[in-house]
N, C-alpha and C. Protein backbone atom coordinates (compact mmCIF):
# COMPACT_ATOMS: atom_id res chain seq x y z
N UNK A 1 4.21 -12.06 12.09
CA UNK A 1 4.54 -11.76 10.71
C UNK A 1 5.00 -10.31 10.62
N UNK A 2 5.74 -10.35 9.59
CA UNK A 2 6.94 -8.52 9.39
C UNK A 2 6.40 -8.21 7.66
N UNK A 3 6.16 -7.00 7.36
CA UNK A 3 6.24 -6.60 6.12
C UNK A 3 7.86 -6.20 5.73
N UNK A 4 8.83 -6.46 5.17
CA UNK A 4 9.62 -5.17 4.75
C UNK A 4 9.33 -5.03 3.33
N UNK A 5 9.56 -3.74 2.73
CA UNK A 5 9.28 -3.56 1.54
C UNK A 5 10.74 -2.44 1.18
N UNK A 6 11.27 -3.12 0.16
CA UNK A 6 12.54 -2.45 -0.58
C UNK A 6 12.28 -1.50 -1.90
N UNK A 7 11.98 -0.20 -1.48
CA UNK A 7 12.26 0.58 -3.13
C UNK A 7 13.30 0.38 -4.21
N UNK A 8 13.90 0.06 -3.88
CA UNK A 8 14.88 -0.30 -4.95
C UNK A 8 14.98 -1.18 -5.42
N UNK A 9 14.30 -1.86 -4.94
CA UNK A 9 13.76 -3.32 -5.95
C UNK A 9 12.23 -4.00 -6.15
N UNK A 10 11.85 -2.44 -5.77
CA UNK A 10 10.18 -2.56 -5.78
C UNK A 10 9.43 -3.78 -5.44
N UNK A 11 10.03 -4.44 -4.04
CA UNK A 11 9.97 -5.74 -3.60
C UNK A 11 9.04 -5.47 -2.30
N UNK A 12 8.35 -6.56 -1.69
CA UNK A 12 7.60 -6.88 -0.40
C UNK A 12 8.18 -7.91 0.04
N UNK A 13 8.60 -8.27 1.03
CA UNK A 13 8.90 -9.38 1.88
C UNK A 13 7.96 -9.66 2.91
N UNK A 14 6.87 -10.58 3.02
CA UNK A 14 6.35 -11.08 4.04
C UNK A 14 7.40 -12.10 4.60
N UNK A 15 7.52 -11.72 6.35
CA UNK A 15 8.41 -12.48 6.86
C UNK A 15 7.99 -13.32 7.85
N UNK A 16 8.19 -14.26 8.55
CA UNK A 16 7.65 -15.02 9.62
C UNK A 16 8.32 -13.96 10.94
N UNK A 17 7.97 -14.45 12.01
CA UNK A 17 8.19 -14.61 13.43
C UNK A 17 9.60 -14.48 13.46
N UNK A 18 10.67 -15.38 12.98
CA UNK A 18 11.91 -15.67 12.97
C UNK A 18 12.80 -14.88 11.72
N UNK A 19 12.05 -13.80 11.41
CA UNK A 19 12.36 -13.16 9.91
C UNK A 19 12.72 -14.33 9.16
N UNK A 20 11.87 -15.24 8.61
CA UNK A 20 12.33 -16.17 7.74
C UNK A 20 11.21 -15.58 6.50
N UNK A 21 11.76 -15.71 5.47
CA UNK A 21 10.63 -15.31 3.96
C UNK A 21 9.97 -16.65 3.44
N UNK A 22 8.91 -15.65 3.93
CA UNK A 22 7.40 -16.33 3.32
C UNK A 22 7.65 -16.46 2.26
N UNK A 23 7.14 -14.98 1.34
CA UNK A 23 6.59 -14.79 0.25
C UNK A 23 6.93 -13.47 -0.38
N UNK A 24 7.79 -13.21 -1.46
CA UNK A 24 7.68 -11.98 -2.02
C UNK A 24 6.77 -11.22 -2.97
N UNK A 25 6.66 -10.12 -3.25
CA UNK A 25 5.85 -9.74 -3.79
C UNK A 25 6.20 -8.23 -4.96
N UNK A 26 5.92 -8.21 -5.98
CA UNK A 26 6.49 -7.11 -6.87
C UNK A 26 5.40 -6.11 -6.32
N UNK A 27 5.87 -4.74 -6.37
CA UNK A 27 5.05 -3.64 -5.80
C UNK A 27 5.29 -2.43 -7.04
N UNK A 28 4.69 -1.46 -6.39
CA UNK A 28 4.51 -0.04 -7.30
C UNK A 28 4.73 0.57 -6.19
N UNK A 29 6.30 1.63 -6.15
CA UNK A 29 5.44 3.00 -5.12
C UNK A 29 5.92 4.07 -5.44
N UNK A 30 6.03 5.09 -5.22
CA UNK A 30 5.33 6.52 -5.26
C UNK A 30 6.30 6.84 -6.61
N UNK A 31 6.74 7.45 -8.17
CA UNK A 31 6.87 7.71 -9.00
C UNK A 31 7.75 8.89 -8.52
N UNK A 32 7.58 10.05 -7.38
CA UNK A 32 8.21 10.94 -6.94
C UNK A 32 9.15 9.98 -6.37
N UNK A 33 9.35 8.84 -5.86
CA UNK A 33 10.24 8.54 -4.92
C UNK A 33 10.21 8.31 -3.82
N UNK A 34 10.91 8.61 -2.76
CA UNK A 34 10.68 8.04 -1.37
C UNK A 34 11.09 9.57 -0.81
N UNK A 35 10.07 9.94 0.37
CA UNK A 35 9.96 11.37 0.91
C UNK A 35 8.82 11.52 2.03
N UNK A 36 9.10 11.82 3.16
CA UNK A 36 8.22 12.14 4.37
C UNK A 36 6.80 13.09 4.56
N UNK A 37 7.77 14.37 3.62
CA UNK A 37 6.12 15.12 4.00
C UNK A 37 4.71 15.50 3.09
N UNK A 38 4.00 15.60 3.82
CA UNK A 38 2.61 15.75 3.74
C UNK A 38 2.61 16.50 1.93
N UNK A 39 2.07 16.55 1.11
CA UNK A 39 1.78 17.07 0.19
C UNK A 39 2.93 16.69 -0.72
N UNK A 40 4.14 16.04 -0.85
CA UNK A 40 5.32 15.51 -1.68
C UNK A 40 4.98 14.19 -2.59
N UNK A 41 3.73 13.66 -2.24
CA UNK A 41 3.34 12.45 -3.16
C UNK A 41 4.13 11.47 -2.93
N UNK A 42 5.35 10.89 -2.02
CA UNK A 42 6.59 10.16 -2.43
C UNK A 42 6.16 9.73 -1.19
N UNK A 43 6.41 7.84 -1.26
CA UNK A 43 6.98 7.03 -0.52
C UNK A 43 7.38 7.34 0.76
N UNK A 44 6.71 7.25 2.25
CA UNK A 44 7.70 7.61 3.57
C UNK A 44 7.99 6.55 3.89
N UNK A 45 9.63 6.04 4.24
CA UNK A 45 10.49 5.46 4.77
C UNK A 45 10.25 5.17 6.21
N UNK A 46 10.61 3.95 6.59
CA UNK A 46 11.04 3.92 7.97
C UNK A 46 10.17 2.71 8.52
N UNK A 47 9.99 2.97 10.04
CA UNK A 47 9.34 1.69 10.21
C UNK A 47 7.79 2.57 10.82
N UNK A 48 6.91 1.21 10.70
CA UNK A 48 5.40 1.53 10.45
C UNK A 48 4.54 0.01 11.02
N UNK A 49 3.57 0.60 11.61
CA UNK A 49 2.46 -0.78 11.80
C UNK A 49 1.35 -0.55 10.39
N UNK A 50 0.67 -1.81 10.71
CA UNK A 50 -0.70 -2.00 9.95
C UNK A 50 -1.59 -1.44 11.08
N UNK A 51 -2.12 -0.15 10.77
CA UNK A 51 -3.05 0.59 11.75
C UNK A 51 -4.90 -0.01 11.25
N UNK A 52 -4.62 -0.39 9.96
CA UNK A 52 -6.32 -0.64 10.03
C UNK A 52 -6.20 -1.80 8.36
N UNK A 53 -7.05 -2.65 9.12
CA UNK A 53 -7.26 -3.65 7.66
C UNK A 53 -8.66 -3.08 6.81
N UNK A 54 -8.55 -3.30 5.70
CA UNK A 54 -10.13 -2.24 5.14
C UNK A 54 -10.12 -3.09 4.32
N UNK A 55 -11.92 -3.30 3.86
CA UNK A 55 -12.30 -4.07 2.93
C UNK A 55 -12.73 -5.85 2.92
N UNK A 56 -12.36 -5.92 4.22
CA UNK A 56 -12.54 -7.60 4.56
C UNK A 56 -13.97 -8.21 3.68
N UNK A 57 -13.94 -9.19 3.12
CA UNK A 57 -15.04 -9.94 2.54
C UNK A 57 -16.11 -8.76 1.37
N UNK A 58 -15.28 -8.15 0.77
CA UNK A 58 -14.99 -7.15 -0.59
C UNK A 58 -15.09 -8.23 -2.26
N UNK A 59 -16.12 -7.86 -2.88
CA UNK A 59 -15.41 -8.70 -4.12
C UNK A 59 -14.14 -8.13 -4.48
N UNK A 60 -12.98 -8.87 -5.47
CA UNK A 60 -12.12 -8.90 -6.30
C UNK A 60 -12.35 -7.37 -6.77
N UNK A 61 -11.32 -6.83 -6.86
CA UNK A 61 -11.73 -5.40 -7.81
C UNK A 61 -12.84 -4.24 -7.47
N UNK A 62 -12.91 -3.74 -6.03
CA UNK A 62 -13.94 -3.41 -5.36
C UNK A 62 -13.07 -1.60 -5.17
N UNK A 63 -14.34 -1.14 -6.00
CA UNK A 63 -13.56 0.31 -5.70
C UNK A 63 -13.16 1.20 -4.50
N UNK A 64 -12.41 1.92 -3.94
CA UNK A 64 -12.67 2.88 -2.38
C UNK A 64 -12.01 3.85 -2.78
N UNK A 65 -13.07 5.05 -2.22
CA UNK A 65 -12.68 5.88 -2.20
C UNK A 65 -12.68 6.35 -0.74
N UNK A 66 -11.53 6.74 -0.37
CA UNK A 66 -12.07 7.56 1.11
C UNK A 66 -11.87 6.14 2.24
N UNK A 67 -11.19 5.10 2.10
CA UNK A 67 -11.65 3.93 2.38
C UNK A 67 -12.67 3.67 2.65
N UNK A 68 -13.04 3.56 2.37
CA UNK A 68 -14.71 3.26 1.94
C UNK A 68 -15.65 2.71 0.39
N UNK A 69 -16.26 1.36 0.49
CA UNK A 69 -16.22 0.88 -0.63
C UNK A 69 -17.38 1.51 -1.84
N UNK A 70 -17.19 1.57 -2.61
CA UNK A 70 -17.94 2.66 -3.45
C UNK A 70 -19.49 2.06 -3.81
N UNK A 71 -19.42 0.70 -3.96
CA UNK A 71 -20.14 -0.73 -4.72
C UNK A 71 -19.94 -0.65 -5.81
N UNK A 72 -18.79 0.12 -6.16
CA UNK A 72 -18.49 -0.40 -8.01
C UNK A 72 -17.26 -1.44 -8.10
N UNK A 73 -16.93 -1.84 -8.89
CA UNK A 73 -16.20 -3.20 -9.48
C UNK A 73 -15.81 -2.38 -10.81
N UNK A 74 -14.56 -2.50 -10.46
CA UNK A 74 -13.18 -1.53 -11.54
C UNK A 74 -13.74 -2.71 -12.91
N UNK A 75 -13.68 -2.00 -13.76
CA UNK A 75 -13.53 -3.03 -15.11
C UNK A 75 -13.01 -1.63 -16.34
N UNK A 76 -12.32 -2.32 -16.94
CA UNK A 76 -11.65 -1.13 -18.15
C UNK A 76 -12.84 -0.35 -18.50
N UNK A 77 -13.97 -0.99 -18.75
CA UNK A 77 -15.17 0.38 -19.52
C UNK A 77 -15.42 0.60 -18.39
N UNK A 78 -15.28 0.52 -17.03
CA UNK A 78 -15.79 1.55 -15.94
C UNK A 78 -14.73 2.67 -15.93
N UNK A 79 -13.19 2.55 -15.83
CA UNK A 79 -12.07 2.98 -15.71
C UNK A 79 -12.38 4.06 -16.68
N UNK A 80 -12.39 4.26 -18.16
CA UNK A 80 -12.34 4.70 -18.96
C UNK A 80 -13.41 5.86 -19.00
N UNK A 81 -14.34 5.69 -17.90
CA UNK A 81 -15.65 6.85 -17.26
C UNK A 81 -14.83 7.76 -16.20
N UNK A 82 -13.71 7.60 -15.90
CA UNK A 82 -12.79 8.26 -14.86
C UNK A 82 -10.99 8.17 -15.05
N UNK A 83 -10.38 8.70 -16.26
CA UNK A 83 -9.48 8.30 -16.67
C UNK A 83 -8.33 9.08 -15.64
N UNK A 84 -8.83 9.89 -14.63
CA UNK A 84 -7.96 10.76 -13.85
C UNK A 84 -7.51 10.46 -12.62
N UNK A 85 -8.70 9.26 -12.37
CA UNK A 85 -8.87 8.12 -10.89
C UNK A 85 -7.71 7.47 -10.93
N UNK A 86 -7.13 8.19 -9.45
CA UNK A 86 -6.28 6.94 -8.79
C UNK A 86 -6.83 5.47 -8.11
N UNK A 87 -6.78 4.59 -8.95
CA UNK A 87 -7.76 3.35 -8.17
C UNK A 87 -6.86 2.82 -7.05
N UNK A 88 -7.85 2.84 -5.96
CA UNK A 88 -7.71 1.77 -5.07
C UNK A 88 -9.10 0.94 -4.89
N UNK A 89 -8.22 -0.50 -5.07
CA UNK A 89 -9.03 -1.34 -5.24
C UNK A 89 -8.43 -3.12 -4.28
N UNK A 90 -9.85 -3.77 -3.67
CA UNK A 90 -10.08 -4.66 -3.30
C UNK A 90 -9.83 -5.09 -2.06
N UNK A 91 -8.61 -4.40 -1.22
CA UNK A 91 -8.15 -4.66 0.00
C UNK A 91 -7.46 -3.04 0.03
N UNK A 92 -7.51 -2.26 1.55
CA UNK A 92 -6.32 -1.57 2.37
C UNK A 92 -5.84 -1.87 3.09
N UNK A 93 -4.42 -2.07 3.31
CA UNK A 93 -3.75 -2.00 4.72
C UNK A 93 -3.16 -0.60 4.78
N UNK A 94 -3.73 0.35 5.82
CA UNK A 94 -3.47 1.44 6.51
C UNK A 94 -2.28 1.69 7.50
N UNK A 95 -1.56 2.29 6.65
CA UNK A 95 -0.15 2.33 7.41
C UNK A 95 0.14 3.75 8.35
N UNK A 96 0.71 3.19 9.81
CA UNK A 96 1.12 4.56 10.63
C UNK A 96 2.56 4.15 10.82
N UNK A 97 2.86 5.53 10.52
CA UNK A 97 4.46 5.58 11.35
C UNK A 97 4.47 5.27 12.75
N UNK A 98 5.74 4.99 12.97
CA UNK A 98 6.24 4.93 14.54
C UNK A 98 7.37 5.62 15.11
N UNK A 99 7.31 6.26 14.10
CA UNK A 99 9.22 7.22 14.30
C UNK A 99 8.81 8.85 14.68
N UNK A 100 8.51 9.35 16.13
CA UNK A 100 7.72 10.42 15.78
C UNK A 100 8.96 11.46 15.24
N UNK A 101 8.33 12.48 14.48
CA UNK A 101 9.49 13.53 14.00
C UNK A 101 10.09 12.69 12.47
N UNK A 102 9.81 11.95 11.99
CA UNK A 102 10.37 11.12 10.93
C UNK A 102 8.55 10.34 10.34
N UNK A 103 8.20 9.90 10.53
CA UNK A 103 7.08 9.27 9.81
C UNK A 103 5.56 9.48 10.66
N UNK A 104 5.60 9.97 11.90
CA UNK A 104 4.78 10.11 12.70
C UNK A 104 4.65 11.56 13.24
N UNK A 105 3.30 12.12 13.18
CA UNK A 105 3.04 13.52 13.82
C UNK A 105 3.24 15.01 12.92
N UNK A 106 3.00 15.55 12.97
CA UNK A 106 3.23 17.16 12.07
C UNK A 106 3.13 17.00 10.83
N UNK A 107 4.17 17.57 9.82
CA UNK A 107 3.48 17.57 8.87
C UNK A 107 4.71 15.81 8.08
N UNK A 108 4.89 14.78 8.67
CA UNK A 108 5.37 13.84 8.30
C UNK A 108 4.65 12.55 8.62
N UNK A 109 3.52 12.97 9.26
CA UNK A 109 2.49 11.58 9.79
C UNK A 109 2.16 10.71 8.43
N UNK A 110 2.79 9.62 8.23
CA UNK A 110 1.98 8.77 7.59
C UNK A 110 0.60 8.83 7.99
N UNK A 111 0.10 8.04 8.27
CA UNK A 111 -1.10 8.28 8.80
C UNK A 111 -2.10 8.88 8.23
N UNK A 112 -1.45 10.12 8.47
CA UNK A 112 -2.57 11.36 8.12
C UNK A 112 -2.07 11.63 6.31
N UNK A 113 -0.91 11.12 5.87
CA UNK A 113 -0.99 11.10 5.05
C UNK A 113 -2.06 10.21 3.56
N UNK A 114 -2.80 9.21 4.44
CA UNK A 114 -2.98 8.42 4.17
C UNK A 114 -2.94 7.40 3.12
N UNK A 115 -1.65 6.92 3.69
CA UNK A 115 -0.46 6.19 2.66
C UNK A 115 -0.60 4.66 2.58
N UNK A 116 -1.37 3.71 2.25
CA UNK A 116 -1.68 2.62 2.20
C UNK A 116 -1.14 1.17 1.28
N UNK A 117 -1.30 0.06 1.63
CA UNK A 117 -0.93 -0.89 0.83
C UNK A 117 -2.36 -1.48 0.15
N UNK A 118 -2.25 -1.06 -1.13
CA UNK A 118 -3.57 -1.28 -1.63
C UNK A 118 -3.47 -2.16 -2.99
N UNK A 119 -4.72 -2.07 -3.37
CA UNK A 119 -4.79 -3.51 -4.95
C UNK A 119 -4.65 -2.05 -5.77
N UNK A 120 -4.91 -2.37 -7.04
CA UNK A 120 -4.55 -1.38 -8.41
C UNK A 120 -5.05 -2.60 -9.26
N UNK A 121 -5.35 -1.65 -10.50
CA UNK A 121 -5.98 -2.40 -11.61
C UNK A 121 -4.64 -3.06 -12.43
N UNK A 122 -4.87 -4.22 -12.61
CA UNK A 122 -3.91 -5.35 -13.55
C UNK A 122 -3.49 -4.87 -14.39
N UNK A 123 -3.80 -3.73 -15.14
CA UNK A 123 -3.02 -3.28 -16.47
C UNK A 123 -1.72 -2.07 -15.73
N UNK A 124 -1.95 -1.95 -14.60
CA UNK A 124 -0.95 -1.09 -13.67
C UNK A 124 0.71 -1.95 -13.55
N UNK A 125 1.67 -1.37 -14.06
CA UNK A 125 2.87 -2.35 -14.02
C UNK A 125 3.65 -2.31 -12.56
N UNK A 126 3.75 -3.80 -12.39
CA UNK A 126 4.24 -3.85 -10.94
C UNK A 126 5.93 -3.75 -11.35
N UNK A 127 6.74 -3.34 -10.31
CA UNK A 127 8.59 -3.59 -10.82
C UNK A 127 8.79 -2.17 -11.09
N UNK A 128 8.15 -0.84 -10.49
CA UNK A 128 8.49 0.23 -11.47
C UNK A 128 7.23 1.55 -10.74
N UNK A 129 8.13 2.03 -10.07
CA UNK A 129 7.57 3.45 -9.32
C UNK A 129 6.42 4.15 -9.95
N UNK A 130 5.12 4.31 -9.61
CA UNK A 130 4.04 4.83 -10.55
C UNK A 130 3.06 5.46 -9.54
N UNK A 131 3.28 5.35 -8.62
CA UNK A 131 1.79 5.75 -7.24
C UNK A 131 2.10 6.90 -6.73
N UNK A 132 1.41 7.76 -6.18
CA UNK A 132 1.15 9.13 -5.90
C UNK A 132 1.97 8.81 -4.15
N UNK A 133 1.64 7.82 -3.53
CA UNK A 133 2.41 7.56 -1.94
C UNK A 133 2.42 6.16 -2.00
N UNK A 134 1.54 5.75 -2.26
CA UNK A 134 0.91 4.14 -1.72
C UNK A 134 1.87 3.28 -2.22
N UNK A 135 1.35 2.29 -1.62
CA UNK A 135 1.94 0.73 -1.81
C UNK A 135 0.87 0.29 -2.80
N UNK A 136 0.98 0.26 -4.21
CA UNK A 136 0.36 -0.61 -5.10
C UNK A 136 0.96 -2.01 -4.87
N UNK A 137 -0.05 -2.93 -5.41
CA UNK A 137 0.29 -4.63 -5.75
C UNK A 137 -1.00 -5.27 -6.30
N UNK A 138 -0.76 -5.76 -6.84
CA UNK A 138 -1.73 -7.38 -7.69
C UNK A 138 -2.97 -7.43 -6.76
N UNK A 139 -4.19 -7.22 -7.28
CA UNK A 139 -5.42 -8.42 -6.27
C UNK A 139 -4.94 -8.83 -5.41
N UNK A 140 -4.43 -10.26 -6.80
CA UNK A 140 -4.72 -11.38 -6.40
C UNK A 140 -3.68 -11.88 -5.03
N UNK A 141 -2.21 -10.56 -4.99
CA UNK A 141 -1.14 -10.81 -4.47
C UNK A 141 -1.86 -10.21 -2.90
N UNK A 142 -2.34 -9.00 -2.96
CA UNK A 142 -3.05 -8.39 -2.24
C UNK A 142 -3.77 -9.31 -1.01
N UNK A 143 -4.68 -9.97 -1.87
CA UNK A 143 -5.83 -10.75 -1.16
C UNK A 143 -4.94 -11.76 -0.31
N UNK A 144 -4.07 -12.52 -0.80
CA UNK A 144 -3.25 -13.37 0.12
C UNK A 144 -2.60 -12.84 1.08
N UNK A 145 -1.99 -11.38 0.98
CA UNK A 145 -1.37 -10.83 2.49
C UNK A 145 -2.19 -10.36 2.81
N UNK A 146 -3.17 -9.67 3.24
CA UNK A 146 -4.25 -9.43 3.62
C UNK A 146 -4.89 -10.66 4.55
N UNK A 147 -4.84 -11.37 3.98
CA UNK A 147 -5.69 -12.84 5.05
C UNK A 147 -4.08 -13.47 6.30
N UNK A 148 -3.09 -13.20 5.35
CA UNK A 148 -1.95 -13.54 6.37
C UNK A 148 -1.53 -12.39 7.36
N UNK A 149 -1.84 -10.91 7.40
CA UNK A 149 -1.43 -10.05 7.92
C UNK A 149 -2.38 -9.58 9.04
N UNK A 150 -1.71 -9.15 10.17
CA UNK A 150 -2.53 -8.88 11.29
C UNK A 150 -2.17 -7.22 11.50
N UNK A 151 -3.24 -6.93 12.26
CA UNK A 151 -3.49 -5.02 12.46
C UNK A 151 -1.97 -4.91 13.51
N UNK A 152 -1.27 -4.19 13.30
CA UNK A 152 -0.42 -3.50 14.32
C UNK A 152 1.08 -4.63 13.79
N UNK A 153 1.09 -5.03 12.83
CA UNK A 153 2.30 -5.71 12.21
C UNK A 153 3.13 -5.23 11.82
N UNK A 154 4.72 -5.18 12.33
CA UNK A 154 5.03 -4.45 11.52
C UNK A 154 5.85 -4.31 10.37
N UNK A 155 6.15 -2.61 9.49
CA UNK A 155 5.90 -2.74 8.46
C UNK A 155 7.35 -1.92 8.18
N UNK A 156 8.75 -1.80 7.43
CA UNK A 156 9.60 -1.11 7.49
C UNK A 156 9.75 -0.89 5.80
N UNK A 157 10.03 0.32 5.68
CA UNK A 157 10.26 0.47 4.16
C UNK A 157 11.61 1.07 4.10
N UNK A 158 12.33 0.46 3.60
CA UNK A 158 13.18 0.97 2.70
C UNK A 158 14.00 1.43 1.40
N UNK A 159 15.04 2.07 1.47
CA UNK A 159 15.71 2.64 0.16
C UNK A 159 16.11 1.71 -0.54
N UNK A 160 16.93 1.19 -0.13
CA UNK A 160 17.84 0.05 -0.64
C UNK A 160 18.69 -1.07 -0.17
């Protein structure tokens, strides 16, 4: 299985073996745009594995901070106790570059940026750039690639 994911149409493509499409998926990413280094908030381009799956057997709506699960469960009157929180919630897929000098190493390491494909709370609009780096998406969209996606898969983002 292949991730590609298109900024410009704030799209996910899960692909088979034979690049044939699975399943698409509406996304959120970075509001700055698409950009490599460390401290720019924006989207890094290029191609990338799934370096770490986080959260396996997590309820629905399971907070992390730090990847790491908090034991709280996002709900609007919890949200509204932290209105400044970037949520990630229910599943991570942990993304590394593979391009060193471009998405990998110094100050352009995904990685170390730690730039992820994560859940976001439902009132978050998918179709429309809003995330600080990450790959926002749905739970519920979440939870299904997550069970179809394997560690070291890989993952290419592009412009357009």
């Amino acid at each position: 299985m292949k991730i590609n994911i298109t900024i410009a149409t704030q799209q996910l493509d899960l692909l088979d073996e034979r690049g044939q499409l699975i399943r698409q998926y509406r996304i959120s990413s970075a509001k700055n745009g698409t950009g490599q280094e460390n401290g720019s908030f924006c989207t890094p381009l290029g191609k990338h594995i799934i370096r770490a799956k986080i959260g396996a057997g997590q309820p629905i709506n399971t907070a992390f901070i730090k990847r790491r699960p908090t034991g709280e469960i996002y709900s609007p009157e919890f949200a509204a106790q932290f209105p400044k929180r970037d949520w990630i919630l229910t599943r991570i897929l942990w993304l590394s570059g593979c391009e060193p000098g471009f998405n990998r190493l110094g100050t352009v390491d995904t990685m170390r940026r730690y730039i992820y494909i994560h859940g976001t709370p439902d009132s978050v609009e998918m179709g429309k750039p809003g995330s600080i780096g990450c790959i926002r998406m749905r739970n519920s969209d979440l939870l299904e690639l997550f069970d179809r996606i394997s560690v070291g898969a890989p993952v290419e983002i592009i412009a357009s």
